[in-house]
PDB file of N, CA and C in Angstrom:
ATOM      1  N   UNK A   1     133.221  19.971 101.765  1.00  0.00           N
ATOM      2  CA  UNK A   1     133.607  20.134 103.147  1.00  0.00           C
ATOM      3  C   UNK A   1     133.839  21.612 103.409  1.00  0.00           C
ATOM      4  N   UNK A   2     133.290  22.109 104.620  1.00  0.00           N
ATOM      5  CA  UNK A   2     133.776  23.455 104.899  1.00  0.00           C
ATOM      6  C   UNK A   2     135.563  23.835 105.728  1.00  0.00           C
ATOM      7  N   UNK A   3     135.751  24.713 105.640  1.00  0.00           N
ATOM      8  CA  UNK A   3     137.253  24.906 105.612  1.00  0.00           C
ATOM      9  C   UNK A   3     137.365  26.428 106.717  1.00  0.00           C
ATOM     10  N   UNK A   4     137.633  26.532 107.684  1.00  0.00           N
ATOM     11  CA  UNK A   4     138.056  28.130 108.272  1.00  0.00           C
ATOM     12  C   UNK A   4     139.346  28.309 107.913  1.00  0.00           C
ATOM     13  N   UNK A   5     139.439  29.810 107.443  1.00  0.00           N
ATOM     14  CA  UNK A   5     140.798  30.245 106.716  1.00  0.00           C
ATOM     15  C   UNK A   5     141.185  31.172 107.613  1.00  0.00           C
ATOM     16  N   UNK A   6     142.254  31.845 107.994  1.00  0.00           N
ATOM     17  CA  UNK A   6     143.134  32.485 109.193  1.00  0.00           C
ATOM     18  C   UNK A   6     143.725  32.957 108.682  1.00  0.00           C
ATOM     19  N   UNK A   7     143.895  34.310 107.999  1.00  0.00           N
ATOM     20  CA  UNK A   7     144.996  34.917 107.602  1.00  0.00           C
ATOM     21  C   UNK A   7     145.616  36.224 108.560  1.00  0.00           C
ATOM     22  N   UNK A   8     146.965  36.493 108.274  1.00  0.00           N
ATOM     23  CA  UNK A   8     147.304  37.849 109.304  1.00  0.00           C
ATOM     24  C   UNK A   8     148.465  38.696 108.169  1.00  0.00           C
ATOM     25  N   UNK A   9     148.808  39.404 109.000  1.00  0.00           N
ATOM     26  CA  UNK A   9     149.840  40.476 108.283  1.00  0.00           C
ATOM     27  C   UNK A   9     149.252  41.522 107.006  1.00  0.00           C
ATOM     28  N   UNK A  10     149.666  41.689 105.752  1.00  0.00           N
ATOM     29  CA  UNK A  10     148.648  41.990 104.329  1.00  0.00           C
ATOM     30  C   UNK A  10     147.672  40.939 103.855  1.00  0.00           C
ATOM     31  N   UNK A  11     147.627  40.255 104.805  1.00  0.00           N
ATOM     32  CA  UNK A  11     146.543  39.261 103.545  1.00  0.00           C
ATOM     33  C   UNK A  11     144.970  39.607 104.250  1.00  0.00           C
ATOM     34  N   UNK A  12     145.587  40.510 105.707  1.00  0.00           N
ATOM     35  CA  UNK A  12     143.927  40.920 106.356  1.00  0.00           C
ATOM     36  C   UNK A  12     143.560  41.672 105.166  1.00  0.00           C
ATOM     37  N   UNK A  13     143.920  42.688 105.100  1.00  0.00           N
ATOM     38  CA  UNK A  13     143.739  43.748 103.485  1.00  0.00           C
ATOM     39  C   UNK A  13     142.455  43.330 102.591  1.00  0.00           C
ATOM     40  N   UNK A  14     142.963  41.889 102.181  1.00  0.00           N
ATOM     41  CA  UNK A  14     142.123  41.017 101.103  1.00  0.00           C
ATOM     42  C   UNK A  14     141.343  40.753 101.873  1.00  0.00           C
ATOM     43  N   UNK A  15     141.127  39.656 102.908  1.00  0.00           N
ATOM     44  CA  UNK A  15     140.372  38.909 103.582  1.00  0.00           C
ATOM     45  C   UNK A  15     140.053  39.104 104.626  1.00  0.00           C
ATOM     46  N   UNK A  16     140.395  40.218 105.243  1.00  0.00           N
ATOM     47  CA  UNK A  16     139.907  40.813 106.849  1.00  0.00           C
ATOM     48  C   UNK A  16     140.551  39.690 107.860  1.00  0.00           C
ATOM     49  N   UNK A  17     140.340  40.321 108.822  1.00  0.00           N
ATOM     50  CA  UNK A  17     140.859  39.432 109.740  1.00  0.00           C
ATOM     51  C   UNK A  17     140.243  38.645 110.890  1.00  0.00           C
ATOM     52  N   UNK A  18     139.179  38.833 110.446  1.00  0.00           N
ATOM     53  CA  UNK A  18     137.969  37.468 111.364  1.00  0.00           C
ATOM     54  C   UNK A  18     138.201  36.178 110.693  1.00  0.00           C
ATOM     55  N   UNK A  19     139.055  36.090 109.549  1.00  0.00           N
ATOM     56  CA  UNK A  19     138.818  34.194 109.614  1.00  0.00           C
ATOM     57  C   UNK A  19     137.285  34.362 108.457  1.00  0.00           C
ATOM     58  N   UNK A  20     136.972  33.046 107.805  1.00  0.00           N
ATOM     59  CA  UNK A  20     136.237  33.445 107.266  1.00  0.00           C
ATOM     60  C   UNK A  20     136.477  31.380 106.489  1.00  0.00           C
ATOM     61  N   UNK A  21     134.756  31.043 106.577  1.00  0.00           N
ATOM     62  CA  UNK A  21     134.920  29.427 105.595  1.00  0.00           C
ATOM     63  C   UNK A  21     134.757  29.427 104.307  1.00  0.00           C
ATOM     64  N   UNK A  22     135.563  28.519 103.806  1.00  0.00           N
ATOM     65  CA  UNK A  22     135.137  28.170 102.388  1.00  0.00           C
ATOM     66  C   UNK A  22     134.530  27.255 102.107  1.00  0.00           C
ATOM     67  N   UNK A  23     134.173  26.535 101.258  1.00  0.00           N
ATOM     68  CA  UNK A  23     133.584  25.054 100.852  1.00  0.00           C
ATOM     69  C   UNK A  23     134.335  24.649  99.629  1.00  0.00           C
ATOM     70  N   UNK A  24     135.058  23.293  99.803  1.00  0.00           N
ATOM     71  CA  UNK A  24     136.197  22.938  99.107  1.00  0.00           C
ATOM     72  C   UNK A  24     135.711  21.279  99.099  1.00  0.00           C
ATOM     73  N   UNK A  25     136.314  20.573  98.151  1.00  0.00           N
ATOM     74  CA  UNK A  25     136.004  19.001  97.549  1.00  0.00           C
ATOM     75  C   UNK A  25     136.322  18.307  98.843  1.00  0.00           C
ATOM     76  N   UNK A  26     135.530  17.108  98.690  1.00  0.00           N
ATOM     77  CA  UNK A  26     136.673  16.196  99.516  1.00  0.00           C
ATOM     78  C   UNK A  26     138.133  15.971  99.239  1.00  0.00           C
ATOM     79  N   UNK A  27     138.676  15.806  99.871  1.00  0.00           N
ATOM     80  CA  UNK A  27     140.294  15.673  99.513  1.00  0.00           C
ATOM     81  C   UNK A  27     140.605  17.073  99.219  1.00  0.00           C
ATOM     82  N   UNK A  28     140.672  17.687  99.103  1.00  0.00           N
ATOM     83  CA  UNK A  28     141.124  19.092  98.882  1.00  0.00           C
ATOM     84  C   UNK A  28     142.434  18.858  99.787  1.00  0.00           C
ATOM     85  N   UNK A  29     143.553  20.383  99.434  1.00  0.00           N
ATOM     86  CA  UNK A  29     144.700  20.520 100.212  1.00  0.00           C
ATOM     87  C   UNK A  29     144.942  21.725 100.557  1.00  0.00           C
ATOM     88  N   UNK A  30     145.692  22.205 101.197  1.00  0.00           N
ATOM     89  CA  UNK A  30     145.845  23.265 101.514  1.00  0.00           C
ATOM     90  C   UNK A  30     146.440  24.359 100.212  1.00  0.00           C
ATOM     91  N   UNK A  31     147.053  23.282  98.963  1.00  0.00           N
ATOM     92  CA  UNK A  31     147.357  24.317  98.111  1.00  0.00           C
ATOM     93  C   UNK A  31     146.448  24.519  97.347  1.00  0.00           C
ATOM     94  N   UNK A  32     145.195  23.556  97.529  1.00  0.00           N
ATOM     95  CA  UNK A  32     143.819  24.193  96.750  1.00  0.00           C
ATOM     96  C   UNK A  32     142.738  25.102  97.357  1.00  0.00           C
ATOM     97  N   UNK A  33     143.295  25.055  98.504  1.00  0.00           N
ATOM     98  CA  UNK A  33     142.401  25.945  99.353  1.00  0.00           C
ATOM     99  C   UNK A  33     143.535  27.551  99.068  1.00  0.00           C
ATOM    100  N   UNK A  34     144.261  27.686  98.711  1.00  0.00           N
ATOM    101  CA  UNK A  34     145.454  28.546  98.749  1.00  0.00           C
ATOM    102  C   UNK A  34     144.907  29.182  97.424  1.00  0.00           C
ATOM    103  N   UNK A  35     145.027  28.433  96.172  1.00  0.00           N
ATOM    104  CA  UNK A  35     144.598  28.477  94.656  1.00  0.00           C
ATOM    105  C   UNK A  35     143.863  29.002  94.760  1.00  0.00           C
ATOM    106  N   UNK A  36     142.596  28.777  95.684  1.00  0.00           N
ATOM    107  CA  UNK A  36     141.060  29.239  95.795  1.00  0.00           C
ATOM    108  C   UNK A  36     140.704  30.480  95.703  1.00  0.00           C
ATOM    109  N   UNK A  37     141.884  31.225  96.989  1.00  0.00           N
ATOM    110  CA  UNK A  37     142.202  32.608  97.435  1.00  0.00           C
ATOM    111  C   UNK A  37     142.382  32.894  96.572  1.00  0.00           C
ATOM    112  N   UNK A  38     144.015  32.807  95.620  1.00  0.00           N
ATOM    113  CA  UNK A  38     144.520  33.503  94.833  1.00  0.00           C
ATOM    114  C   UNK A  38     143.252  33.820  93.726  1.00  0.00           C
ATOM    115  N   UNK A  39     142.409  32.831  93.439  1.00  0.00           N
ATOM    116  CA  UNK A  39     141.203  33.054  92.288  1.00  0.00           C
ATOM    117  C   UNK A  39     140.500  34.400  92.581  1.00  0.00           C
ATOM    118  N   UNK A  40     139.758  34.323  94.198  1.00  0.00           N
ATOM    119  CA  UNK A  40     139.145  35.490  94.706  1.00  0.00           C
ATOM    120  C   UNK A  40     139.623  36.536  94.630  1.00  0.00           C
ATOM    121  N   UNK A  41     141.430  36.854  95.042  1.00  0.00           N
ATOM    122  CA  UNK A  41     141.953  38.071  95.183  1.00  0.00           C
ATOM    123  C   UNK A  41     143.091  38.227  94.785  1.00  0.00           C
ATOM    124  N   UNK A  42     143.719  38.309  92.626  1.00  0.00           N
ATOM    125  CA  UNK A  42     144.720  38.010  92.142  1.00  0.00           C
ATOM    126  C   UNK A  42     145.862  38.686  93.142  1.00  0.00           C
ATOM    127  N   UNK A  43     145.382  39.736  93.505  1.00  0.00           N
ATOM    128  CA  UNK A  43     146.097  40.722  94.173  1.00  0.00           C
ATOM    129  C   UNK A  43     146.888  39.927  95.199  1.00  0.00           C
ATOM    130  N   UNK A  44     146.489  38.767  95.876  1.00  0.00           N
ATOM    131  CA  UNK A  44     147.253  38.495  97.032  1.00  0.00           C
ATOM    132  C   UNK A  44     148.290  37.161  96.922  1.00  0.00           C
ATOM    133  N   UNK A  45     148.167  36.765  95.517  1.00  0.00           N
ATOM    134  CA  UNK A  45     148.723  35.774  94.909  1.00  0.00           C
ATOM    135  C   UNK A  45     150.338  36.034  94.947  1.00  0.00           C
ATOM    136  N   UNK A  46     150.631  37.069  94.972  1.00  0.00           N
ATOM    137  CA  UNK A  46     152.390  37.496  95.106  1.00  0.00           C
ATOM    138  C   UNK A  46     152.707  37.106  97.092  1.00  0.00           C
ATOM    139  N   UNK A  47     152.189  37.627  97.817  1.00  0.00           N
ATOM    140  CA  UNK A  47     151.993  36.901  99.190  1.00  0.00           C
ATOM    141  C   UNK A  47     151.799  35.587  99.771  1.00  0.00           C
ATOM    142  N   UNK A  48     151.085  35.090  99.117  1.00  0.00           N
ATOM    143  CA  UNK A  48     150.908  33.834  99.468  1.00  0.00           C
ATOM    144  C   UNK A  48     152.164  33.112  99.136  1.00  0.00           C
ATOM    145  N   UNK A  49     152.819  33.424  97.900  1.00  0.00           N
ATOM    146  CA  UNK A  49     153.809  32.616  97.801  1.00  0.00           C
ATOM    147  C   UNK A  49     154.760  32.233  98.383  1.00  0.00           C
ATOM    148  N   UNK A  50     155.089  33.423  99.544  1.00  0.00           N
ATOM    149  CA  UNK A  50     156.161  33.341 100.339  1.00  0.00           C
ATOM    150  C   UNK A  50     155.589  33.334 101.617  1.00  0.00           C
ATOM    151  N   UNK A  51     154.220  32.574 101.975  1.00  0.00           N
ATOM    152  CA  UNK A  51     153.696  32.544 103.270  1.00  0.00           C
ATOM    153  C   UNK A  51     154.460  30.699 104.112  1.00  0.00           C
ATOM    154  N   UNK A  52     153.726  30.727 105.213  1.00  0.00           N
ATOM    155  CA  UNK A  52     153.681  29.533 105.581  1.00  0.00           C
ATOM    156  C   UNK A  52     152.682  29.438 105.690  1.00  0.00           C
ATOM    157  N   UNK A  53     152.534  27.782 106.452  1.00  0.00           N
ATOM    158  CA  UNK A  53     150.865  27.418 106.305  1.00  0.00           C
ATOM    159  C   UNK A  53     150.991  26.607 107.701  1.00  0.00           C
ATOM    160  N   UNK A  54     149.650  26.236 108.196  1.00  0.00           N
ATOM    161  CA  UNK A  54     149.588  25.789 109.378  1.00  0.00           C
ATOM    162  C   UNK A  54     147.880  25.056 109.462  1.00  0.00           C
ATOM    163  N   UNK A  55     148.036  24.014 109.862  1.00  0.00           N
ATOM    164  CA  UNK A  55     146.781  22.971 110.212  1.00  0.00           C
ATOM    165  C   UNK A  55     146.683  22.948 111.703  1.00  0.00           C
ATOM    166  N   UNK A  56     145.388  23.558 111.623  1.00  0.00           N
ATOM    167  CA  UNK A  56     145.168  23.347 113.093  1.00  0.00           C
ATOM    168  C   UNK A  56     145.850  23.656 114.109  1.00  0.00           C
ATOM    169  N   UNK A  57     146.808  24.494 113.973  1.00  0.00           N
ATOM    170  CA  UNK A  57     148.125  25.165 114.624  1.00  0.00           C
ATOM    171  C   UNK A  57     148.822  24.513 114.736  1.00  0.00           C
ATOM    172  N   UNK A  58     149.254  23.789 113.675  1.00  0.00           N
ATOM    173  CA  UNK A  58     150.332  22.585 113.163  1.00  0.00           C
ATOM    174  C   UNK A  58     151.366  23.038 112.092  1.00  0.00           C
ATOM    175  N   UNK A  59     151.944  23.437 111.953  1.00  0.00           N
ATOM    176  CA  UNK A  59     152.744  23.972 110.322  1.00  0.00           C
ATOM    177  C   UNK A  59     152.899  22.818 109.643  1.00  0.00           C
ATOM    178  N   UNK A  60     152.053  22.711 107.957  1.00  0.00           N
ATOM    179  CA  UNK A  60     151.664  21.952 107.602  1.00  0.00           C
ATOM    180  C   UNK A  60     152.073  22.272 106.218  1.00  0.00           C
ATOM    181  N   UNK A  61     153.049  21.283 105.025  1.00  0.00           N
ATOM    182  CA  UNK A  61     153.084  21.881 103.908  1.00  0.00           C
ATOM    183  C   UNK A  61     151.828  21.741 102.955  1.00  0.00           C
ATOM    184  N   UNK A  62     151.672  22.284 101.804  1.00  0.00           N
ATOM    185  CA  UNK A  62     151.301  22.557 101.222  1.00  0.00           C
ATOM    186  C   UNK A  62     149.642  21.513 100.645  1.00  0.00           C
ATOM    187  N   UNK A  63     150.729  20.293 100.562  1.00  0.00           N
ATOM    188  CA  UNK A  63     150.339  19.007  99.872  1.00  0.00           C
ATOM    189  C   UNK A  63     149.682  18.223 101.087  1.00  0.00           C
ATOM    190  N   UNK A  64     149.642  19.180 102.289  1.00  0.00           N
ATOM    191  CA  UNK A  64     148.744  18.267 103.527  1.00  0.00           C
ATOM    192  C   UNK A  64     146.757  18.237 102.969  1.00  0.00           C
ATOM    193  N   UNK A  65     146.328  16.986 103.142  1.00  0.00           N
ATOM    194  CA  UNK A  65     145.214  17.041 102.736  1.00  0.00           C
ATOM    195  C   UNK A  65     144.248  17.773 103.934  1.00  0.00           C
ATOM    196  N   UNK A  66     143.044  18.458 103.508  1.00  0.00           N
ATOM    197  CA  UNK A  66     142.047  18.703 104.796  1.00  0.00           C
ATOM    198  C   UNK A  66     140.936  18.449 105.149  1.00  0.00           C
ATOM    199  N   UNK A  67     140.496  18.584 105.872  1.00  0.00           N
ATOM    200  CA  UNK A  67     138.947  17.616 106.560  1.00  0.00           C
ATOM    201  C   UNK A  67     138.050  18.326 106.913  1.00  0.00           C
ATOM    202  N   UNK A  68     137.014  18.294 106.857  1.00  0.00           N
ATOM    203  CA  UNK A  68     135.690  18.703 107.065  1.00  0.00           C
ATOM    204  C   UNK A  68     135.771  19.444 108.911  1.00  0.00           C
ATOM    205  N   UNK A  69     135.471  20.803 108.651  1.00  0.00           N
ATOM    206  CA  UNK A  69     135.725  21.664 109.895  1.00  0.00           C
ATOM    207  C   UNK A  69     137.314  21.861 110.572  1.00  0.00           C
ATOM    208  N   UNK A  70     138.071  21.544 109.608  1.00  0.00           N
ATOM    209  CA  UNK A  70     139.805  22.098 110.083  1.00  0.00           C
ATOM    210  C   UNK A  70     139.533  23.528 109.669  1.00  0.00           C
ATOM    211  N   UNK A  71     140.928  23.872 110.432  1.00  0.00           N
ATOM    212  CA  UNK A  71     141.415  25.861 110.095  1.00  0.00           C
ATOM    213  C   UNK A  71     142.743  25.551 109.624  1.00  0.00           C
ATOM    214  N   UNK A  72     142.737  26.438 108.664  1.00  0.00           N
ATOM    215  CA  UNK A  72     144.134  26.397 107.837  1.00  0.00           C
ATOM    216  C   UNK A  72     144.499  28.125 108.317  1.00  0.00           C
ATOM    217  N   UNK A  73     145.779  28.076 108.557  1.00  0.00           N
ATOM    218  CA  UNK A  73     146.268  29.485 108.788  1.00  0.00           C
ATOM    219  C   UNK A  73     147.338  30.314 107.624  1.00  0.00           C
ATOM    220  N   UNK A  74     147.203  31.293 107.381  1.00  0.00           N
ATOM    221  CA  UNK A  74     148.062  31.627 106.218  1.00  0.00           C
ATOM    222  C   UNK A  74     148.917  32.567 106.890  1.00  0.00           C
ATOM    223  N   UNK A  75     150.209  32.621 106.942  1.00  0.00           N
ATOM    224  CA  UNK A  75     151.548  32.768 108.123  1.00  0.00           C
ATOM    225  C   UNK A  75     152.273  33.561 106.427  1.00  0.00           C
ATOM    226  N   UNK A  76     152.266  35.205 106.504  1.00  0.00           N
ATOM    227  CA  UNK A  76     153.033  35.763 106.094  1.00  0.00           C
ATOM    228  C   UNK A  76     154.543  35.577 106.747  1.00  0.00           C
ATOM    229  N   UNK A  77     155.283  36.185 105.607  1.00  0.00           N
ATOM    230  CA  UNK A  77     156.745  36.427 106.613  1.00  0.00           C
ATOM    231  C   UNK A  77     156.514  37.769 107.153  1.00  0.00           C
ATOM    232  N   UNK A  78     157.349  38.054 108.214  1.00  0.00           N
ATOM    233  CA  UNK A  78     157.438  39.186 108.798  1.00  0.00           C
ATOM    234  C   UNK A  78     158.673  39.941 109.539  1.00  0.00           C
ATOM    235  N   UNK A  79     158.518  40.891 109.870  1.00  0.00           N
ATOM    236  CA  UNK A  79     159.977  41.380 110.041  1.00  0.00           C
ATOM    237  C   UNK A  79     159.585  42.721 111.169  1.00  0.00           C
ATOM    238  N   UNK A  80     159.860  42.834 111.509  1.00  0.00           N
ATOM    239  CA  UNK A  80     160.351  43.875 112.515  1.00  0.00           C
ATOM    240  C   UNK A  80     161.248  44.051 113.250  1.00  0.00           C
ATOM    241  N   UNK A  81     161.326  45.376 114.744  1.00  0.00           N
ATOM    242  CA  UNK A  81     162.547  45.467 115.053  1.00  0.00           C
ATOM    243  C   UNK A  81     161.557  46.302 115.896  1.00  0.00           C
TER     244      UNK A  81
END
């Protein structure tokens, strides 16, 4: 199944920030689509850990399964002032 990924904050860095699909099993989850990343870019594996996640502009944990043409969003923390 294909997958659109959404990242913002440092994780554009790794993955730019157009969004970008993967191709993942059936049943896949968002923490294997997460795993996936970390494989591509060890570097962003310390980030992700403390991200949120979001289905379809749903905040969705981890263990939510995904479907053929969903967007998963990867929601750094953030901080300003």
């Amino acid at each position: 199944m294909r997958v659109t990924v959404l990242c913002w904050g440092h994780l554009t860095d790794y993955f730019g920030s157009d969004g970008f699909e993967v191709e993942l099993p059936e049943g896949a989850t968002i923490q294997i689509a997460v795993t996936l990343l970390e494989q591509r870019e060890p570097k962003a594996a310390g980030l992700t850990r403390r991200c949120r996640y979001a289905l379809d502009e749903e905040y969705a944990p981890l263990e939510t399964p995904l479907y053929d043409g969903c967007t998963v969003a990867i929601l750094p923390p953030m901080s300003g002032g």
